[in-house]
C-alpha atoms as a PDB file:
ATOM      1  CA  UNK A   1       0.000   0.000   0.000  1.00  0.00           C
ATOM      2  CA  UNK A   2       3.234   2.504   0.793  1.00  0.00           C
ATOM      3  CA  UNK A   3       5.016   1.890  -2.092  1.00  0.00           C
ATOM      4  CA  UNK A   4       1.374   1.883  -4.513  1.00  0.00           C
ATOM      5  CA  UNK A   5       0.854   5.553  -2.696  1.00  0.00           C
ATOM      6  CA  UNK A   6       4.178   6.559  -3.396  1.00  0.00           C
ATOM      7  CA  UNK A   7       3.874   5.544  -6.971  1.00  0.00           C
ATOM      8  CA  UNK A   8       0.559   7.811  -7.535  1.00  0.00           C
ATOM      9  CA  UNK A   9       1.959  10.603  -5.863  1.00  0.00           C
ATOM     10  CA  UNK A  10       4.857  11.083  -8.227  1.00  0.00           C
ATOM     11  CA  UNK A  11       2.356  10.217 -11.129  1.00  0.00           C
ATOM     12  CA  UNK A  12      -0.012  12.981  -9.900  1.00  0.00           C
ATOM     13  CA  UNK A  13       3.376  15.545  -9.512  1.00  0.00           C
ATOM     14  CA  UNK A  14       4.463  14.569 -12.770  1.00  0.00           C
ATOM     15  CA  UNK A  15       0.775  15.217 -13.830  1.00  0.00           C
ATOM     16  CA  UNK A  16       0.439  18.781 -12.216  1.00  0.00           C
ATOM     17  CA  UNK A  17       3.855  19.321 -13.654  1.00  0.00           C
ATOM     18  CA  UNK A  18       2.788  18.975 -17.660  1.00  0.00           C
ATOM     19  CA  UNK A  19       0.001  22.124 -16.704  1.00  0.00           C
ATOM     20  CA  UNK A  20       1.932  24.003 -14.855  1.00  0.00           C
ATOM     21  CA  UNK A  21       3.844  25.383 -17.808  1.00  0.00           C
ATOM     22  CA  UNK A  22       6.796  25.999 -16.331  1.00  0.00           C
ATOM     23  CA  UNK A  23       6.059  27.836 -12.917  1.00  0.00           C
ATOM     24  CA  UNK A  24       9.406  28.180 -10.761  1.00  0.00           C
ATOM     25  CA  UNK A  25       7.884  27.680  -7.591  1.00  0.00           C
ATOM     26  CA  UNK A  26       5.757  24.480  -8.691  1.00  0.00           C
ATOM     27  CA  UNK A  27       9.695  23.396 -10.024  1.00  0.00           C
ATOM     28  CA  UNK A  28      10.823  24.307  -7.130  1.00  0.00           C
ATOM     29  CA  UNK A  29       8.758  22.132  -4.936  1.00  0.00           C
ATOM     30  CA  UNK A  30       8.647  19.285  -7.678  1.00  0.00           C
ATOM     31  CA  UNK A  31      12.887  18.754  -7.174  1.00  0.00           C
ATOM     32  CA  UNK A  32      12.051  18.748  -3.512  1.00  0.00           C
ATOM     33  CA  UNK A  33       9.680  16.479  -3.728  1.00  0.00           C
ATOM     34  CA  UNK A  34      12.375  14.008  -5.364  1.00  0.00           C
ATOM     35  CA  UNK A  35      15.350  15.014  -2.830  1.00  0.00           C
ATOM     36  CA  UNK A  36      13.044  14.335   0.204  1.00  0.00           C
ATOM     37  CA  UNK A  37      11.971  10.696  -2.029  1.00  0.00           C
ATOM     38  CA  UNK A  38      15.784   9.775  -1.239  1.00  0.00           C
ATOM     39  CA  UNK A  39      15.508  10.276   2.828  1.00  0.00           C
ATOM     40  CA  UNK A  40      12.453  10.360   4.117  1.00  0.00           C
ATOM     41  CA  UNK A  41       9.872   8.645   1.818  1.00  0.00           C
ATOM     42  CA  UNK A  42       7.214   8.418   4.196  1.00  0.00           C
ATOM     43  CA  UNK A  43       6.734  11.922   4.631  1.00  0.00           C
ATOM     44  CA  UNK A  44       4.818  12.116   1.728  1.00  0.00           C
ATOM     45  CA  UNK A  45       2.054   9.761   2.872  1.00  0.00           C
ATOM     46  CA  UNK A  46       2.051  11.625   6.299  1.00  0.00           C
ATOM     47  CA  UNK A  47       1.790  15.051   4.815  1.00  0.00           C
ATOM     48  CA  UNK A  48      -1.325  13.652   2.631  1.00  0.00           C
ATOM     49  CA  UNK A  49      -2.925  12.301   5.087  1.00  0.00           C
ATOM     50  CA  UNK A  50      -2.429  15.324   7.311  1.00  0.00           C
ATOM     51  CA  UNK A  51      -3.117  18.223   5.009  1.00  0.00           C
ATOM     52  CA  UNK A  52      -5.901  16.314   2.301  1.00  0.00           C
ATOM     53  CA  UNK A  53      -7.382  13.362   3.952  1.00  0.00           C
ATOM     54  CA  UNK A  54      -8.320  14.616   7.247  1.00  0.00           C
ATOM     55  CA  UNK A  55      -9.530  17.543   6.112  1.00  0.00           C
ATOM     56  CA  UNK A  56     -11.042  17.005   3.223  1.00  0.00           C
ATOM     57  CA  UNK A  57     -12.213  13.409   2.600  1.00  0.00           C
ATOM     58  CA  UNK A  58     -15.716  13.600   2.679  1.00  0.00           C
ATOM     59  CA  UNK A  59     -15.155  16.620  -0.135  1.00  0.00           C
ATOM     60  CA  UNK A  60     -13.292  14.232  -1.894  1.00  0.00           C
ATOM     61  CA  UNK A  61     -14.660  10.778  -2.059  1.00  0.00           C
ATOM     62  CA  UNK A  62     -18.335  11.903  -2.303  1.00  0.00           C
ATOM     63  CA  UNK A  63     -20.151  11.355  -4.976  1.00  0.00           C
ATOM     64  CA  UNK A  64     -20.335  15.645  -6.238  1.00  0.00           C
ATOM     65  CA  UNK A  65     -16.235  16.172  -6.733  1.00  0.00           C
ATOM     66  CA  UNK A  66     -17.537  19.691  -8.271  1.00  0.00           C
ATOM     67  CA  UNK A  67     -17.935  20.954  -4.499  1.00  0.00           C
ATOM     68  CA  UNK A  68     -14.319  19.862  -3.370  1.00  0.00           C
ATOM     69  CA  UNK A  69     -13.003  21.534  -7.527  1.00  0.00           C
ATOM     70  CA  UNK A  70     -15.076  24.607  -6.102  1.00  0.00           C
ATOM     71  CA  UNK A  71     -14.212  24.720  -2.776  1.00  0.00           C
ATOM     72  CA  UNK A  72     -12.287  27.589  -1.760  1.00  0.00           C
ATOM     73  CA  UNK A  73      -8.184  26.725  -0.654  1.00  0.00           C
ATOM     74  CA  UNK A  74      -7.118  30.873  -0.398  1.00  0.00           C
ATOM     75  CA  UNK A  75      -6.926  30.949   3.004  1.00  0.00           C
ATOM     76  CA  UNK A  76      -5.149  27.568   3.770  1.00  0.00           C
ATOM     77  CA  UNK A  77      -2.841  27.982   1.229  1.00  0.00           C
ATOM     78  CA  UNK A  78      -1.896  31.631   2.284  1.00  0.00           C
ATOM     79  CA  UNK A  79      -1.770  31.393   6.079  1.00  0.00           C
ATOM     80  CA  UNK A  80       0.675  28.260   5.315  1.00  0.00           C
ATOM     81  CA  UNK A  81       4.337  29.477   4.288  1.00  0.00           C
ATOM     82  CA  UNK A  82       5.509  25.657   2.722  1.00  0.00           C
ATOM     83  CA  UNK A  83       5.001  24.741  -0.374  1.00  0.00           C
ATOM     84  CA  UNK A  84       2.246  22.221   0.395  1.00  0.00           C
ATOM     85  CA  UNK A  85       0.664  20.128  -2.556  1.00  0.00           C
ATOM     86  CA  UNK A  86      -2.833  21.858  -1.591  1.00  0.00           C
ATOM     87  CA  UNK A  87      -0.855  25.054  -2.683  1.00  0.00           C
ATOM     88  CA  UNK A  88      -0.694  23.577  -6.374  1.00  0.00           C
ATOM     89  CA  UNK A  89      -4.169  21.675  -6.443  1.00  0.00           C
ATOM     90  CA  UNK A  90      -5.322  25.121  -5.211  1.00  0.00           C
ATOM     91  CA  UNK A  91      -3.474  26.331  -8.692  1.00  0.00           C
ATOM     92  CA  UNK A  92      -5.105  23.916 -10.963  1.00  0.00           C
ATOM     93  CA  UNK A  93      -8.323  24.408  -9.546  1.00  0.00           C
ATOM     94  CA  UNK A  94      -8.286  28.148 -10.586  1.00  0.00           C
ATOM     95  CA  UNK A  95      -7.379  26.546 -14.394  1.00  0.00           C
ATOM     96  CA  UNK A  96     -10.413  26.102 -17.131  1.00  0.00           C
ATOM     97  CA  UNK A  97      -9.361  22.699 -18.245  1.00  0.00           C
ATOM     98  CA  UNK A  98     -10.929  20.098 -20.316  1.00  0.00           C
ATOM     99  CA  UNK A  99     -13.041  17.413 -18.603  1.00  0.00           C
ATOM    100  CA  UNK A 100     -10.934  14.854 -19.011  1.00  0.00           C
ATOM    101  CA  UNK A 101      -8.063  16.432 -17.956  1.00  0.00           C
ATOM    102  CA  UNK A 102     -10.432  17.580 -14.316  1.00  0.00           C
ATOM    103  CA  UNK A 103     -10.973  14.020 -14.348  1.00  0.00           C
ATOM    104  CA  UNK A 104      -7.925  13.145 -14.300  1.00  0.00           C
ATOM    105  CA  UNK A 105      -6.851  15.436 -11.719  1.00  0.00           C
ATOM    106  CA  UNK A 106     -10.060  14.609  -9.509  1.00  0.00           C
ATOM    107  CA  UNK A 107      -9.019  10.943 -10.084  1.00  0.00           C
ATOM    108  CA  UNK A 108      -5.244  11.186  -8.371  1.00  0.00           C
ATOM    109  CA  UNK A 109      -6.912  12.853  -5.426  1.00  0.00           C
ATOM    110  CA  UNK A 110      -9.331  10.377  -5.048  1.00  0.00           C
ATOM    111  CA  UNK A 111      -6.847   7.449  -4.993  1.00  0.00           C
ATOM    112  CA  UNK A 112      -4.253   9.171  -3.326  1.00  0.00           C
ATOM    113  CA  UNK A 113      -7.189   9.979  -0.409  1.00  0.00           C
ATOM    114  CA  UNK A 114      -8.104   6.799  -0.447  1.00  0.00           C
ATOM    115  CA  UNK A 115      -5.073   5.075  -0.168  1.00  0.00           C
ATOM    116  CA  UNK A 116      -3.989   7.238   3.417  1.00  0.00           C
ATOM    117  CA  UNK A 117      -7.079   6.580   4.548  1.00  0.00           C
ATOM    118  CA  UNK A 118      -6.809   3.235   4.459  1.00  0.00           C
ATOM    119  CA  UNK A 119      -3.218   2.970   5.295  1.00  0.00           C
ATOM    120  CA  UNK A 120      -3.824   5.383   8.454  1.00  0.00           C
ATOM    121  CA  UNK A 121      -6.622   3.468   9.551  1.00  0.00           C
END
């Protein structure tokens, strides 16, 4: 379950990376992400859990994923200094994408939700 979470969270970065056309910080945090995948891989299923799950699950894994695309992130992600991933799924929100492409997105965050959950649990 780790190592399938770990797997979908680089997918989903890699993901957020090809629409965020080129954005320094969202570059910034994407290297970081792969330094901190060298010493302290379970950080990133921790920091999920923390920052998306708890907060946000019912949002999330209910059946109307247009109230969690809607839902507004401004404050969290400005009272928080780090460069947390709700920073960036706060940025794609704010995008008019295709569909597919939100269901896509909505997809990651589903699995990656569900997975904590479950491994939390």
């Amino acid at each position: 379950m780790f190592k399938t979470f770990n797997q979908v969270y680089f997918d989903f970065l890699t993901f957020l990376k090809k629409y965020s056309h080129d954005d320094k910080t969202f570059q910034t945090f994407y290297k970081k992400n792969y330094l901190i995948k060298q010493t302290n891989i379970k950080l990133f299923i921790k920091g999920w859990y923390d920052n998306v799950t708890c907060k946000y699950y019912d949002l999330i894994m209910g059946e109307n994923t247009k109230e969690f695309l809607e839902h507004d992130f401004t404050q969290v992600v400005t009272s928080d200094n780090s460069n947390t991933i709700l920073k960036y799924i706060h940025i794609f929100q704010t995008k008019n994408m295709d569909v597919s492409i939100i269901e896509e997105f909505m997809g990651f965050i589903k699995h990656l939700t569900k997975i904590s959950y479950m491994y939390f649990k």
